[in-house]
N, C-alpha and C. Protein backbone atom coordinates (compact mmCIF):
# COMPACT_ATOMS: atom_id res chain seq x y z
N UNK A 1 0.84 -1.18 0.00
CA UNK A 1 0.00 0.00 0.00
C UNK A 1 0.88 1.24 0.00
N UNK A 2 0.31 1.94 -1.26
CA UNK A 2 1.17 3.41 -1.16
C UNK A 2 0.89 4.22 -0.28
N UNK A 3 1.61 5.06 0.60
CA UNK A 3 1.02 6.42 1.40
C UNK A 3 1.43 7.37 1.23
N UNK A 4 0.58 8.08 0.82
CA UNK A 4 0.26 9.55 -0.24
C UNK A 4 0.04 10.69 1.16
N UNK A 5 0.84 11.52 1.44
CA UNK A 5 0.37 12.45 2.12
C UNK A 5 0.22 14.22 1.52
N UNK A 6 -0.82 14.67 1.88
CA UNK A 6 -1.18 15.86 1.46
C UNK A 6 -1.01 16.78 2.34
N UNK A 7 -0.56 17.91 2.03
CA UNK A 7 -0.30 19.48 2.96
C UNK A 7 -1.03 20.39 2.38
N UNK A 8 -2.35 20.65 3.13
CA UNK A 8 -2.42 21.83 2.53
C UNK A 8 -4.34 21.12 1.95
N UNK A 9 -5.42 21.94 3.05
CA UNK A 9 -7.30 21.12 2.54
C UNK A 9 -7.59 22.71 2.35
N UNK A 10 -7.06 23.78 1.98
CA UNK A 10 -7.54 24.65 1.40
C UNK A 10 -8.32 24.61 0.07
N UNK A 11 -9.17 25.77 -0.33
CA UNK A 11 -9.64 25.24 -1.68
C UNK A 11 -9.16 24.68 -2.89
N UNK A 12 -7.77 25.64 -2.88
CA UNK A 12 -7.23 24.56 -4.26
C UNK A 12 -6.84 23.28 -3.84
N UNK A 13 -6.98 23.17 -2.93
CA UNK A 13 -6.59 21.43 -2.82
C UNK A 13 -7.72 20.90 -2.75
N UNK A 14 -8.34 21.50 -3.22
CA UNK A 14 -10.17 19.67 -3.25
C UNK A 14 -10.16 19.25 -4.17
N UNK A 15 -9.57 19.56 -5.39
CA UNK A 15 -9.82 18.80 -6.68
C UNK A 15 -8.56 17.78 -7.02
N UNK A 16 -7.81 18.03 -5.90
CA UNK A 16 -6.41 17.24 -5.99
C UNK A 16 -6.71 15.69 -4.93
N UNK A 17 -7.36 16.34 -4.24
CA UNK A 17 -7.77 15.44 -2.66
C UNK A 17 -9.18 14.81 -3.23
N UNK A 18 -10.20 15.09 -3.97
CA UNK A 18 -10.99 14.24 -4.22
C UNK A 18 -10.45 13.20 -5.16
N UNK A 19 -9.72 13.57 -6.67
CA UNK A 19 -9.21 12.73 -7.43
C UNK A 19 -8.72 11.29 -6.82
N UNK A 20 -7.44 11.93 -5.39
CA UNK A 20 -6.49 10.59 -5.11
C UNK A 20 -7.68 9.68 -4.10
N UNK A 21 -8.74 10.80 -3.00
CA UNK A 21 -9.73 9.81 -3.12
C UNK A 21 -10.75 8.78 -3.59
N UNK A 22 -11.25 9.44 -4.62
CA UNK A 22 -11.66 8.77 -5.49
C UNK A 22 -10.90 7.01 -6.06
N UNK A 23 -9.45 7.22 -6.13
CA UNK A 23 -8.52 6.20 -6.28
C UNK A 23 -7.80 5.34 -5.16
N UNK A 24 -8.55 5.62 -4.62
CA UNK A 24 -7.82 5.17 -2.96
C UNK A 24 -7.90 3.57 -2.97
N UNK A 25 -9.24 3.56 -3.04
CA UNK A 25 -9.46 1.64 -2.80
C UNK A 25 -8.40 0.86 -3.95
N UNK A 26 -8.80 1.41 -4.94
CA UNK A 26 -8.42 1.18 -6.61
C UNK A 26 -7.20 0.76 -6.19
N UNK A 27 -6.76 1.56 -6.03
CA UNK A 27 -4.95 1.83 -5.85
C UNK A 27 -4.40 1.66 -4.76
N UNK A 28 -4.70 1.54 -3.99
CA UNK A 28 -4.49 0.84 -2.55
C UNK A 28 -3.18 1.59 -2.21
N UNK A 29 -4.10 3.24 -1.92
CA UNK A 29 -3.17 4.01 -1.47
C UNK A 29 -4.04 4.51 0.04
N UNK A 30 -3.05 5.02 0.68
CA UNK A 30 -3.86 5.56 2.02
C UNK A 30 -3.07 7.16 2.13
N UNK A 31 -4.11 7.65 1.81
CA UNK A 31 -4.36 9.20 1.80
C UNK A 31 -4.43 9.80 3.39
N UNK A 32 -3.29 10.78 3.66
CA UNK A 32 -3.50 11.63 4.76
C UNK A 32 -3.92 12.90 4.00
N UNK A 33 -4.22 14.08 4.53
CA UNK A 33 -4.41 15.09 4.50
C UNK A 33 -4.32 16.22 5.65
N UNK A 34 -3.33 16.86 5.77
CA UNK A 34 -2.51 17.59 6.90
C UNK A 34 -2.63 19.34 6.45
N UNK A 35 -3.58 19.73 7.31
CA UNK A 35 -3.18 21.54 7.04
C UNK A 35 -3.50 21.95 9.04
N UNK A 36 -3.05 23.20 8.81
CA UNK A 36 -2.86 23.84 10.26
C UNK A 36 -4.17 24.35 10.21
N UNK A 37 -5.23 24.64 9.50
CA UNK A 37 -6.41 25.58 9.81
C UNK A 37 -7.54 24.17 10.14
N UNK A 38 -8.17 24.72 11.33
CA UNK A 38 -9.47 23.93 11.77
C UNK A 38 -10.21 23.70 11.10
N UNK A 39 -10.87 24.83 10.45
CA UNK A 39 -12.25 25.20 9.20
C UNK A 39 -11.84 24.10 8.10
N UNK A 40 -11.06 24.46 7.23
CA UNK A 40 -9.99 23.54 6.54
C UNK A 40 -10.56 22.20 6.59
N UNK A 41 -9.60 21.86 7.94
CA UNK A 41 -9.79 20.46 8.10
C UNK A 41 -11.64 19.82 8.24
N UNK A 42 -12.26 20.48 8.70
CA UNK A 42 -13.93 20.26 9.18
C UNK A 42 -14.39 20.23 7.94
N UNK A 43 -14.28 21.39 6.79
CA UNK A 43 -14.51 21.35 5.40
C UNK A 43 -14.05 20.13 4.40
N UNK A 44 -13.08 19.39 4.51
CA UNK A 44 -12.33 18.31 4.09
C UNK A 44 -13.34 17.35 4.61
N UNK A 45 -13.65 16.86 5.71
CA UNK A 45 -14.33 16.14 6.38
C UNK A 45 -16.24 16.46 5.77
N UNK A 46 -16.31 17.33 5.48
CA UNK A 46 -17.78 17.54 5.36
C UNK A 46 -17.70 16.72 3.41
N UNK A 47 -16.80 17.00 3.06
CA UNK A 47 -16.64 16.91 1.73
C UNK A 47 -16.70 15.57 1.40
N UNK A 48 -15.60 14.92 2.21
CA UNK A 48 -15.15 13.62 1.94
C UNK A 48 -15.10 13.07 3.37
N UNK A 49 -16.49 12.65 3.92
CA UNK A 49 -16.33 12.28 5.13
C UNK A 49 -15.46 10.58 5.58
N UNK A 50 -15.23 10.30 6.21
CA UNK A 50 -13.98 9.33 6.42
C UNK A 50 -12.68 9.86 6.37
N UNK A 51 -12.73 10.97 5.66
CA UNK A 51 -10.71 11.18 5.25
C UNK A 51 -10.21 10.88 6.18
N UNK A 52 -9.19 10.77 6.13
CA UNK A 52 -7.78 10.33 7.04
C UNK A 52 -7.20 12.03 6.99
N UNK A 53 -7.41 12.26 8.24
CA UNK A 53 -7.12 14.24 8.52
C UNK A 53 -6.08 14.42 9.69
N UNK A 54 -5.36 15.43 9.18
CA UNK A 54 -4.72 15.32 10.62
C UNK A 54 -4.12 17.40 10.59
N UNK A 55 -4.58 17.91 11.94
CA UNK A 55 -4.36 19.27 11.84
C UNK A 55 -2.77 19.42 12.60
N UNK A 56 -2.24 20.31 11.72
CA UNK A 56 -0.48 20.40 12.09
C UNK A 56 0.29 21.92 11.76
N UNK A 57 0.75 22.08 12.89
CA UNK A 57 1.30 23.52 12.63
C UNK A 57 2.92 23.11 11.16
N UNK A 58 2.61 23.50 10.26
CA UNK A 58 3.92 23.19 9.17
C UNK A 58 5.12 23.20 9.88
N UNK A 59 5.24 24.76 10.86
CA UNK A 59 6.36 25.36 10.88
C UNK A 59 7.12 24.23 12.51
N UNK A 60 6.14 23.29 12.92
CA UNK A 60 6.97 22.60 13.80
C UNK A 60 7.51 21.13 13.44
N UNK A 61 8.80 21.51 13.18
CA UNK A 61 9.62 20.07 12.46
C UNK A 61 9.47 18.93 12.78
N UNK A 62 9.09 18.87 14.51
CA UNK A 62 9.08 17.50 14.62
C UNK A 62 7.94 16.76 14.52
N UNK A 63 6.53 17.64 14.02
CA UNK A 63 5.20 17.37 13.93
C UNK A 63 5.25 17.03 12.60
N UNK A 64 6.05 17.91 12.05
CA UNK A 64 6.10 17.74 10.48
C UNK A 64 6.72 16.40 9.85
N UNK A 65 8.26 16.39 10.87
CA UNK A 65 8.77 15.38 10.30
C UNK A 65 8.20 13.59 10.49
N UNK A 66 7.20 13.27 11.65
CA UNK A 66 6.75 12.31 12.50
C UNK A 66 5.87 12.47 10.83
N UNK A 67 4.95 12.87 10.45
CA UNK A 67 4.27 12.83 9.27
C UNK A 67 4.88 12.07 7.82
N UNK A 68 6.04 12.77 7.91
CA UNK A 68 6.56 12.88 6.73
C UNK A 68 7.29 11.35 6.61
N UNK A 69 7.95 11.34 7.51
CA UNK A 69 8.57 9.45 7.82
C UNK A 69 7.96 8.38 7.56
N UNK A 70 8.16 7.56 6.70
CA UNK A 70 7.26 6.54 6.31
C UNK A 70 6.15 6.95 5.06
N UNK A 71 6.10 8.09 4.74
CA UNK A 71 4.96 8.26 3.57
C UNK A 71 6.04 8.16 2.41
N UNK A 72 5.12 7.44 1.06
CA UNK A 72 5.85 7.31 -0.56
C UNK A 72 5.97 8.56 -1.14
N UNK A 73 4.70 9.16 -1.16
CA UNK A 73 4.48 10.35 -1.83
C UNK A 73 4.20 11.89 -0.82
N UNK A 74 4.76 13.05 -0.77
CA UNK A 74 4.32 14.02 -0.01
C UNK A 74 3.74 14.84 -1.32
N UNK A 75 2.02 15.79 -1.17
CA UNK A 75 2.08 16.53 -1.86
C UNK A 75 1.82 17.44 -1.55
N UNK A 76 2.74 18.80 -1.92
CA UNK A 76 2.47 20.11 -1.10
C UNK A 76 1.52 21.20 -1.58
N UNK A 77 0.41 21.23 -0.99
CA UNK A 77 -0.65 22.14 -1.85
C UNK A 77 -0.70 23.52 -0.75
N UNK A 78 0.48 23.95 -0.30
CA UNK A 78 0.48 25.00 0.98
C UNK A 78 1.08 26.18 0.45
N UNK A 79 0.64 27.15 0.41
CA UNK A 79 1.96 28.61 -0.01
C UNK A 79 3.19 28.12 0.09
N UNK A 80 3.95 28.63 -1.14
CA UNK A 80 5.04 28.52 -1.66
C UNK A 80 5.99 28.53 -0.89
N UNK A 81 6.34 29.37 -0.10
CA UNK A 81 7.12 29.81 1.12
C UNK A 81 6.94 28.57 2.06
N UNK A 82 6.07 27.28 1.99
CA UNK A 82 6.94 25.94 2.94
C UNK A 82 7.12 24.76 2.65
N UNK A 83 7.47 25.21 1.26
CA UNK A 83 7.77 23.85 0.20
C UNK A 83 8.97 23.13 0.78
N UNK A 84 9.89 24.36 0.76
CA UNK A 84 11.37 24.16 1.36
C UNK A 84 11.41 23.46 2.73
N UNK A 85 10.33 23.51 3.76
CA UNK A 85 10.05 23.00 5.08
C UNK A 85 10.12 21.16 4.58
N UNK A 86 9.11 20.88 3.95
CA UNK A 86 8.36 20.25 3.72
C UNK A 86 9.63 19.39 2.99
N UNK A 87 10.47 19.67 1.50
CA UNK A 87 11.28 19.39 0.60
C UNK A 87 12.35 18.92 1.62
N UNK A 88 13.17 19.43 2.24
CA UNK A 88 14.42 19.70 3.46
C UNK A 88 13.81 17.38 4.31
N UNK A 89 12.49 17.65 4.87
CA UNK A 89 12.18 16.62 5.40
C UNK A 89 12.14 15.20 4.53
N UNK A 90 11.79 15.56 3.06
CA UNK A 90 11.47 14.90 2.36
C UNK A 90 13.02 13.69 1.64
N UNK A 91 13.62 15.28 1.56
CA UNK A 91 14.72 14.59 1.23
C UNK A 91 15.72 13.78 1.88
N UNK A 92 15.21 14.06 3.35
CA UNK A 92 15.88 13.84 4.86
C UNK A 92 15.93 12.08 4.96
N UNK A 93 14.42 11.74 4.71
CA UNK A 93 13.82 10.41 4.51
C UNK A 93 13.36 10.19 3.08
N UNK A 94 13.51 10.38 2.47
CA UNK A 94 13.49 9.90 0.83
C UNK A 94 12.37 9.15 0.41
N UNK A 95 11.25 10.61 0.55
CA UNK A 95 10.23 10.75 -0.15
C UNK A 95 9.84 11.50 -1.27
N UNK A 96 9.23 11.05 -2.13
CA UNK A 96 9.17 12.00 -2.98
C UNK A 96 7.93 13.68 -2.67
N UNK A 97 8.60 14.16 -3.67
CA UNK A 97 7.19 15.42 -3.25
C UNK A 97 6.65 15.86 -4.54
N UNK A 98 5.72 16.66 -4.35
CA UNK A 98 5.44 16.91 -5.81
C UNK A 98 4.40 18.35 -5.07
N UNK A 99 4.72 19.52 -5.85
CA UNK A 99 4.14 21.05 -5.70
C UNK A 99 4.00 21.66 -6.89
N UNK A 100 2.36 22.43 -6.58
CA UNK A 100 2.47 22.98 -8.01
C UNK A 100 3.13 24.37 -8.32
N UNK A 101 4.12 24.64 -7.35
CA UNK A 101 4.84 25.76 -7.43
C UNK A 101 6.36 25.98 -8.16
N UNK A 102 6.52 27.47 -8.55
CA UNK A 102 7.62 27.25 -9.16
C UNK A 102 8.94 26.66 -8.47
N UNK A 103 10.00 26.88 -8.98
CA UNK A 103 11.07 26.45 -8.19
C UNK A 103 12.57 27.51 -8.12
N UNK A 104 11.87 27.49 -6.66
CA UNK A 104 12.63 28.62 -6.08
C UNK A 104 14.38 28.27 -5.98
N UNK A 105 14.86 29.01 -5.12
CA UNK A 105 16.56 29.10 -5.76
C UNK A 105 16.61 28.15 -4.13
N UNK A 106 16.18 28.24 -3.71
CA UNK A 106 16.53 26.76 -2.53
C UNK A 106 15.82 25.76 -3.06
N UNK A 107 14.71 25.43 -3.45
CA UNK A 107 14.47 24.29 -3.84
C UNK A 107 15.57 23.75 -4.94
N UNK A 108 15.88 24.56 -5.80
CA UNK A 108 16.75 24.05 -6.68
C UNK A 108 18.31 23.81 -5.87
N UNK A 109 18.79 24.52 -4.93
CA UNK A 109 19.65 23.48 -4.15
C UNK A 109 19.84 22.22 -3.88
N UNK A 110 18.40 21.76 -3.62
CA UNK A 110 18.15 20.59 -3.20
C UNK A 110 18.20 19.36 -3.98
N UNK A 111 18.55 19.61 -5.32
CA UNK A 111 18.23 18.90 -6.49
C UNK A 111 18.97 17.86 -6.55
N UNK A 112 20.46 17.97 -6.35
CA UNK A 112 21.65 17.31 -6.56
C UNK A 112 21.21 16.27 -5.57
N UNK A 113 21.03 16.19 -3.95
CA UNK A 113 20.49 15.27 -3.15
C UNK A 113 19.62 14.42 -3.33
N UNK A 114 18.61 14.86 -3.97
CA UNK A 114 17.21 14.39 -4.44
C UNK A 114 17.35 13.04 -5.48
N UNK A 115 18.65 13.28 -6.58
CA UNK A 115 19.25 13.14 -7.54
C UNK A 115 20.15 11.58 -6.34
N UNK A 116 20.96 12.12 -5.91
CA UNK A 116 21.43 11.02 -4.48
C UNK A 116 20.80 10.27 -3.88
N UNK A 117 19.37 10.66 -4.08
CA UNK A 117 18.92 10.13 -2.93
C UNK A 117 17.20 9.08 -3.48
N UNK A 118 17.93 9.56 -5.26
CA UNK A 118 16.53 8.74 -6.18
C UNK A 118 15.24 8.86 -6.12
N UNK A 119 14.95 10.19 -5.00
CA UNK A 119 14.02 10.88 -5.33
C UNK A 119 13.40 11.65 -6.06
N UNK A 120 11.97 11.62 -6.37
CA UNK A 120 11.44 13.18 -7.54
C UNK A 120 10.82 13.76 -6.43
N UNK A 121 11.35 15.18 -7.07
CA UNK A 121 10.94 16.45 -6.56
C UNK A 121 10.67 17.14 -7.82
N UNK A 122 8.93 17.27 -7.61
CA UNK A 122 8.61 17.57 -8.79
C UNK A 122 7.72 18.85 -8.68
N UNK A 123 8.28 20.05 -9.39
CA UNK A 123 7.90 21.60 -8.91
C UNK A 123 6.66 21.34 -10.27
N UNK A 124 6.38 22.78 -10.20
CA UNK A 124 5.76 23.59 -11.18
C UNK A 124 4.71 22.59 -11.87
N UNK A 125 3.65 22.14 -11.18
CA UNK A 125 3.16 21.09 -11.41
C UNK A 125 2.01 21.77 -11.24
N UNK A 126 1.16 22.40 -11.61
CA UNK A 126 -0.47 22.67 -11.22
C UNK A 126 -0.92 23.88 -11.91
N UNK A 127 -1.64 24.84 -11.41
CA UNK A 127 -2.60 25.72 -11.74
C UNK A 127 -1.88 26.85 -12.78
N UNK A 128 -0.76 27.37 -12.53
CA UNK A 128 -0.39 28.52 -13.43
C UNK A 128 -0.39 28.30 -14.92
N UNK A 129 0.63 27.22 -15.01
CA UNK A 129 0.83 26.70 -16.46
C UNK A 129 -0.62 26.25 -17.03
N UNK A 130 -1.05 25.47 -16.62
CA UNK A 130 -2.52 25.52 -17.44
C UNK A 130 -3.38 26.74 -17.77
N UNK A 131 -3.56 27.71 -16.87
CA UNK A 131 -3.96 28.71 -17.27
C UNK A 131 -3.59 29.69 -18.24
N UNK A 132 -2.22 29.83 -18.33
CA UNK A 132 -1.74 30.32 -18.85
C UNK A 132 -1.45 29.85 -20.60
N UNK A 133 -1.47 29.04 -20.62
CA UNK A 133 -1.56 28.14 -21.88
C UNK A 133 -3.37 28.51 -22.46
N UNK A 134 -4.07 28.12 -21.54
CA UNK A 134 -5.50 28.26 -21.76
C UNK A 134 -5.94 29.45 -22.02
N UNK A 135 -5.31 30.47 -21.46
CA UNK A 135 -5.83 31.88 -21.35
C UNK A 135 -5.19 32.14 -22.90
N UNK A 136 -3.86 31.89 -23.49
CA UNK A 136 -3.71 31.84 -24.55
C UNK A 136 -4.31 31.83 -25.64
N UNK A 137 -4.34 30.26 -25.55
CA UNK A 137 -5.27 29.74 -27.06
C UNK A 137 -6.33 30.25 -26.90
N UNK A 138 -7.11 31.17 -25.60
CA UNK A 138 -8.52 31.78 -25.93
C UNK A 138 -8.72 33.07 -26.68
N UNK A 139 -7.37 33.68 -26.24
CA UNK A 139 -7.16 34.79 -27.03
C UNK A 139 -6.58 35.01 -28.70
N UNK A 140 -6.06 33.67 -28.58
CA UNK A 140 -5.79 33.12 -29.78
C UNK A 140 -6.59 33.07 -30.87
N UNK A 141 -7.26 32.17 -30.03
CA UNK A 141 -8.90 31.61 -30.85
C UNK A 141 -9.87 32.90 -31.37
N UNK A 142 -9.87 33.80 -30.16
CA UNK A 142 -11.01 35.28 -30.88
C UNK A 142 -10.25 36.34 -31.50
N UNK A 143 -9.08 35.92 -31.55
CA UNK A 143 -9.29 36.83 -32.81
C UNK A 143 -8.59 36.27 -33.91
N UNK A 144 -8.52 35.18 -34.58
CA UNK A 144 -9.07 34.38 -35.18
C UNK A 144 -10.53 34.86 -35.74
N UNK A 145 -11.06 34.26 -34.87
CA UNK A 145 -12.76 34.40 -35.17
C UNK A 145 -12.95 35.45 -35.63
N UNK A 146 -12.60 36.55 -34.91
CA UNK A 146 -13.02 37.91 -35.16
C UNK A 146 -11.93 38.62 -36.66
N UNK A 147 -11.52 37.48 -37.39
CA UNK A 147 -10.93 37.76 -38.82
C UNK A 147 -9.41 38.38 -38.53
N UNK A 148 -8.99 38.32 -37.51
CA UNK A 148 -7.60 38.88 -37.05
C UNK A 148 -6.41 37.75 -37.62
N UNK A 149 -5.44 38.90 -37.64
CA UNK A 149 -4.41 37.90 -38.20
C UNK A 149 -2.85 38.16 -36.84
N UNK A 150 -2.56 36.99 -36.26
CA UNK A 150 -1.51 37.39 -35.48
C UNK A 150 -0.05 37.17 -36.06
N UNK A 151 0.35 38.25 -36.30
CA UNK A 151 2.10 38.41 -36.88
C UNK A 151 3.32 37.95 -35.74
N UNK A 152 2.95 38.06 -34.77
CA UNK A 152 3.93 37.85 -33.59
C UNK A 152 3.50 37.23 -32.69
N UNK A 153 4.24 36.66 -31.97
CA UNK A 153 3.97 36.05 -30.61
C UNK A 153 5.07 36.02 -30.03
């Protein structure tokens, strides 16, 4: 059995946290889900009642790291600023992580270890790039439509 742990039952994380639920039995993974806000966590629970929840201050290492020990997968769906918390532990015990954030000039420190240590650490994984691609081809697309011709990009 894989164990998938999640940081972070804010809103952008429900469509990430229902998916791997949804696959849980399937895949015979066991899903945590770990953020510091109460509401959060009660909202997670109203959503997907059963989850496997657990409320945790990020910024205390040894709460963090007791989490992090023993899970396959960590995924960080928390402001950018505690990837590095989270990454630092990961690589500590050689888990992988995966965030949909860019990759900052410490995370990219970490790479060479990760690399040592046959882990993926896998950034820039989620919401920007799709949008941004999408927001594209929409603008793309109308004027197009609207008989436009684009010379540059």
């Amino acid at each position: 059995m894989k164990k998938i742990l999640v940081f972070g039952a804010g809103r952008s994380a429900y469509y990430c946290i229902k998916y791997l639920l949804q696959l849980e039995v399937e895949k015979q993974w066991q899903i945590t889900i770990a953020d510091g806000e109460p509401l959060n966590i009660r909202a997670c629970h109203d959503a997907f009642p059963g989850a496997n929840t657990k409320i945790i201050n990020v910024l205390d290492g040894e709460s963090r790291q007791t989490l992090i020990k023993g899970q396959d997968v960590v995924v960080s769906l928390l402001p950018a600023m505690f990837h590095i918390f989270i990454a630092k532990d990961c690589l500590e015990f050689g888990v992988h992580l995966v965030t949909p954030s860019y990759i900052s000039k410490e995370m990219e420190m970490l790479n060479q270890g990760a690399i040592s240590r046959k882990i993926t650490m896998l950034n820039e994984l989620g919401l920007d790039p799709g949008i941004d691609h999408i927001s594209t081809m929409n603008i793309i697309n109308r004027i197009k439509t609207e008989g436009g011709r684009i010379i540059s990009y």
